[in-house]
C-alpha atoms as a PDB file:
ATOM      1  CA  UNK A   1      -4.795-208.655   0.974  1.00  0.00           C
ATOM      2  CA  UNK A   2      -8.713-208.092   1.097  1.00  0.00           C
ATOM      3  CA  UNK A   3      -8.974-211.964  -0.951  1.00  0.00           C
ATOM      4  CA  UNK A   4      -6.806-213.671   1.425  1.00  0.00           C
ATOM      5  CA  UNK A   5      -8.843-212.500   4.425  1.00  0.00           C
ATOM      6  CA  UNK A   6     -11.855-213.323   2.545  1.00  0.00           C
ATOM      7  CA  UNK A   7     -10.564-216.810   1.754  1.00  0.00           C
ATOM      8  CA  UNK A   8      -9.468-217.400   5.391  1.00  0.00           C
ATOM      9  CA  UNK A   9     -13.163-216.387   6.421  1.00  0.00           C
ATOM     10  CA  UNK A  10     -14.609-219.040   4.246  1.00  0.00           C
ATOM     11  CA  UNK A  11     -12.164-221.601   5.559  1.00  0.00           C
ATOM     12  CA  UNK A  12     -12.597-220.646   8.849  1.00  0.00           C
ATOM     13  CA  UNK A  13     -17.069-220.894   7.894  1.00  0.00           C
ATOM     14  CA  UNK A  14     -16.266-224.183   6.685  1.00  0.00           C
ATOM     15  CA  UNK A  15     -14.906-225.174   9.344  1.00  0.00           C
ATOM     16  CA  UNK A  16     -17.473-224.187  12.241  1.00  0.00           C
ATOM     17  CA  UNK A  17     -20.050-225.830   9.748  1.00  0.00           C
ATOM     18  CA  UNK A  18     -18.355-228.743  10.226  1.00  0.00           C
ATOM     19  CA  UNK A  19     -18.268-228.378  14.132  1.00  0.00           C
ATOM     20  CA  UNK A  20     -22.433-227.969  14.060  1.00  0.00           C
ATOM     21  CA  UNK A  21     -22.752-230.888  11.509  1.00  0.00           C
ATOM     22  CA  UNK A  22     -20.178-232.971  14.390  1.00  0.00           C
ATOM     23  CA  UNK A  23     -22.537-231.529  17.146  1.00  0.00           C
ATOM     24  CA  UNK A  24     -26.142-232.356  15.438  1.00  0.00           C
ATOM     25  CA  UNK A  25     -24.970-236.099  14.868  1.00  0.00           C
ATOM     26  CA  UNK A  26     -23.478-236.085  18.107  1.00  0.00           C
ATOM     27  CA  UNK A  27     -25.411-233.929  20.411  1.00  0.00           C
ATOM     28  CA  UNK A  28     -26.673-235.171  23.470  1.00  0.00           C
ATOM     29  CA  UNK A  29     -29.999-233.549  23.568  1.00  0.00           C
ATOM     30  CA  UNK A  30     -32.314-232.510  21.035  1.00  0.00           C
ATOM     31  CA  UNK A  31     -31.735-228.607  22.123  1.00  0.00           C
ATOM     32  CA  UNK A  32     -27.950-229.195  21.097  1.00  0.00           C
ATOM     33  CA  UNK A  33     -29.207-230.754  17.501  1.00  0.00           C
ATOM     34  CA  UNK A  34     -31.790-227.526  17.063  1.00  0.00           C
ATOM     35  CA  UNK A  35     -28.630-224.974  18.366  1.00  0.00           C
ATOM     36  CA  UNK A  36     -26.555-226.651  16.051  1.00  0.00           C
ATOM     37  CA  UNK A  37     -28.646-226.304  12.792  1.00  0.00           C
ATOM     38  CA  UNK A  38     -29.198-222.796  13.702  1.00  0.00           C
ATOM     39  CA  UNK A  39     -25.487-222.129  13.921  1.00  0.00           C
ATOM     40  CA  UNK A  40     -25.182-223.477  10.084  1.00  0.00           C
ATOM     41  CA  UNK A  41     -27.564-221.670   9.251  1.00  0.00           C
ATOM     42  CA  UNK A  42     -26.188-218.335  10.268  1.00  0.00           C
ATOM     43  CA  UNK A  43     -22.544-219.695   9.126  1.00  0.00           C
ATOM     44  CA  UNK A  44     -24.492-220.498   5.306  1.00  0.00           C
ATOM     45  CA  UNK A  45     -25.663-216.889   5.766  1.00  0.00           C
ATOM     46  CA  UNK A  46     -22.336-215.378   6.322  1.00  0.00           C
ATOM     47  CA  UNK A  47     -20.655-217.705   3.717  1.00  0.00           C
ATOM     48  CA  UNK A  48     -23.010-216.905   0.785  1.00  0.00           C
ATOM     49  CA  UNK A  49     -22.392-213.116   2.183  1.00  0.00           C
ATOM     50  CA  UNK A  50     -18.396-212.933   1.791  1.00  0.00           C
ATOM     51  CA  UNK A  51     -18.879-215.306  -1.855  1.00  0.00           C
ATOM     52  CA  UNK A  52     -20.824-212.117  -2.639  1.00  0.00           C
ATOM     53  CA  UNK A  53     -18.130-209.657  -1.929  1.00  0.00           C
ATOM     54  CA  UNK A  54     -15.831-211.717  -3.732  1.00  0.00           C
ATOM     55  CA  UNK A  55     -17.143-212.066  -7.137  1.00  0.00           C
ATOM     56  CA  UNK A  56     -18.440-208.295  -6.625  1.00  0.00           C
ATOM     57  CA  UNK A  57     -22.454-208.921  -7.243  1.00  0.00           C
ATOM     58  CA  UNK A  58     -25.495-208.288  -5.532  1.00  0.00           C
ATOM     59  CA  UNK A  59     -27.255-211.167  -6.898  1.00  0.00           C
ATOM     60  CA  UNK A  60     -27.065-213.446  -3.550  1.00  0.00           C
ATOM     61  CA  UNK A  61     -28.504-210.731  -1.709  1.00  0.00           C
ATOM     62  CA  UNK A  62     -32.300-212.215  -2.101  1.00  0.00           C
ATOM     63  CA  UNK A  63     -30.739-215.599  -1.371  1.00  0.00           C
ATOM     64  CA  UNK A  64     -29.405-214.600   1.906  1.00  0.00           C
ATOM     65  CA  UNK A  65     -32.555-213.108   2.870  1.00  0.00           C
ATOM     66  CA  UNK A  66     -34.288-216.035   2.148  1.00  0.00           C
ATOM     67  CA  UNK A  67     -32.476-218.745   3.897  1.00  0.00           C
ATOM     68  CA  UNK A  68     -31.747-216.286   6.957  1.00  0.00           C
ATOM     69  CA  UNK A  69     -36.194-216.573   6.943  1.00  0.00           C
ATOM     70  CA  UNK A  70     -35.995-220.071   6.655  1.00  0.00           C
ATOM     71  CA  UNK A  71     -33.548-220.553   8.958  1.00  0.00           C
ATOM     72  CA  UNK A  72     -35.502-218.466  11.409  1.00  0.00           C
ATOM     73  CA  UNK A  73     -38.435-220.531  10.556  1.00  0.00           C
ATOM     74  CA  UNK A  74     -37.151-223.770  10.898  1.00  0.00           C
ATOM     75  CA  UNK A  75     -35.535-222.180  14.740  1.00  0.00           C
ATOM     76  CA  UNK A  76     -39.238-221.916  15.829  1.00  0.00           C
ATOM     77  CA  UNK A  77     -40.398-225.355  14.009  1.00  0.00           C
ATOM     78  CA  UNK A  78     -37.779-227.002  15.921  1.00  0.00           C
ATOM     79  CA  UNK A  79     -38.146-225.470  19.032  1.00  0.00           C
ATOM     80  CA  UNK A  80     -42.055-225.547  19.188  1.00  0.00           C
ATOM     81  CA  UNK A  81     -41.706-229.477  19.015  1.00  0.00           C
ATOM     82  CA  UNK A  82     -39.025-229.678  21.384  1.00  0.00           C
ATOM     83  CA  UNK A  83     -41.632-227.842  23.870  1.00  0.00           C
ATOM     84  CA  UNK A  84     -44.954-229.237  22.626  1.00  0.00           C
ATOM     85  CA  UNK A  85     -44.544-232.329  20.881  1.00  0.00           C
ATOM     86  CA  UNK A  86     -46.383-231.070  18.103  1.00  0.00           C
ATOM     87  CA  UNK A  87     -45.761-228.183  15.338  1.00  0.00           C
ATOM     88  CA  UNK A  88     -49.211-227.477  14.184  1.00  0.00           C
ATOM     89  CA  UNK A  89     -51.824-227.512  16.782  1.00  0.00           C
ATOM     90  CA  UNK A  90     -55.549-228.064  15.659  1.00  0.00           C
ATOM     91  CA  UNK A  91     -58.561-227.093  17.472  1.00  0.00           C
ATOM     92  CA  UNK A  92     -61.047-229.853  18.294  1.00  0.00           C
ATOM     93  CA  UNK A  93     -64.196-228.191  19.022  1.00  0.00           C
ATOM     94  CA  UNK A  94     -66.101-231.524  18.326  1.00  0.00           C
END
């Protein structure tokens, strides 16, 4: 019982990655793209979370924590440029 629900949640992951991936090529506005790639992150997150439970190791556990940073990373990347027009801003004091 507990593998067919986790089978039908990875399905079911699959298939709202494939939504975002629809929306990012799609989207009408850059804040739909950036909401989009957020979204697979957090569905990556979850995925790699119920493979875990499945084969019964703790071993993606650092790999979860990882992307969820870069994922988190990439949010504020994306979202600084959509605002500024630039990621990194330098100081001219010349």
């Amino acid at each position: 019982m507990i593998e067919m629900m986790l089978t039908t949640s990875l399905v079911l992951f699959s298939i709202t990655i494939a939504i975002a991936v629809i929306r990012i090529v799609l989207g009408p506005s850059m804040p739909d793209r950036v909401i989009g790639l957020d979204m697979i992150g957090v569905n990556l997150i979850a995925t790699i979370a119920v493979i875990s439970v499945m084969m019964n190791t703790k071993a993606f556990l650092e790999v979860i924590l990882i992307l969820g940073i870069l994922s988190f990373i990439g949010t504020i990347a994306f979202s600084k440029f959509i605002e500024r027009g630039v990621i990194v801003e330098r100081k001219h004091d010349r």
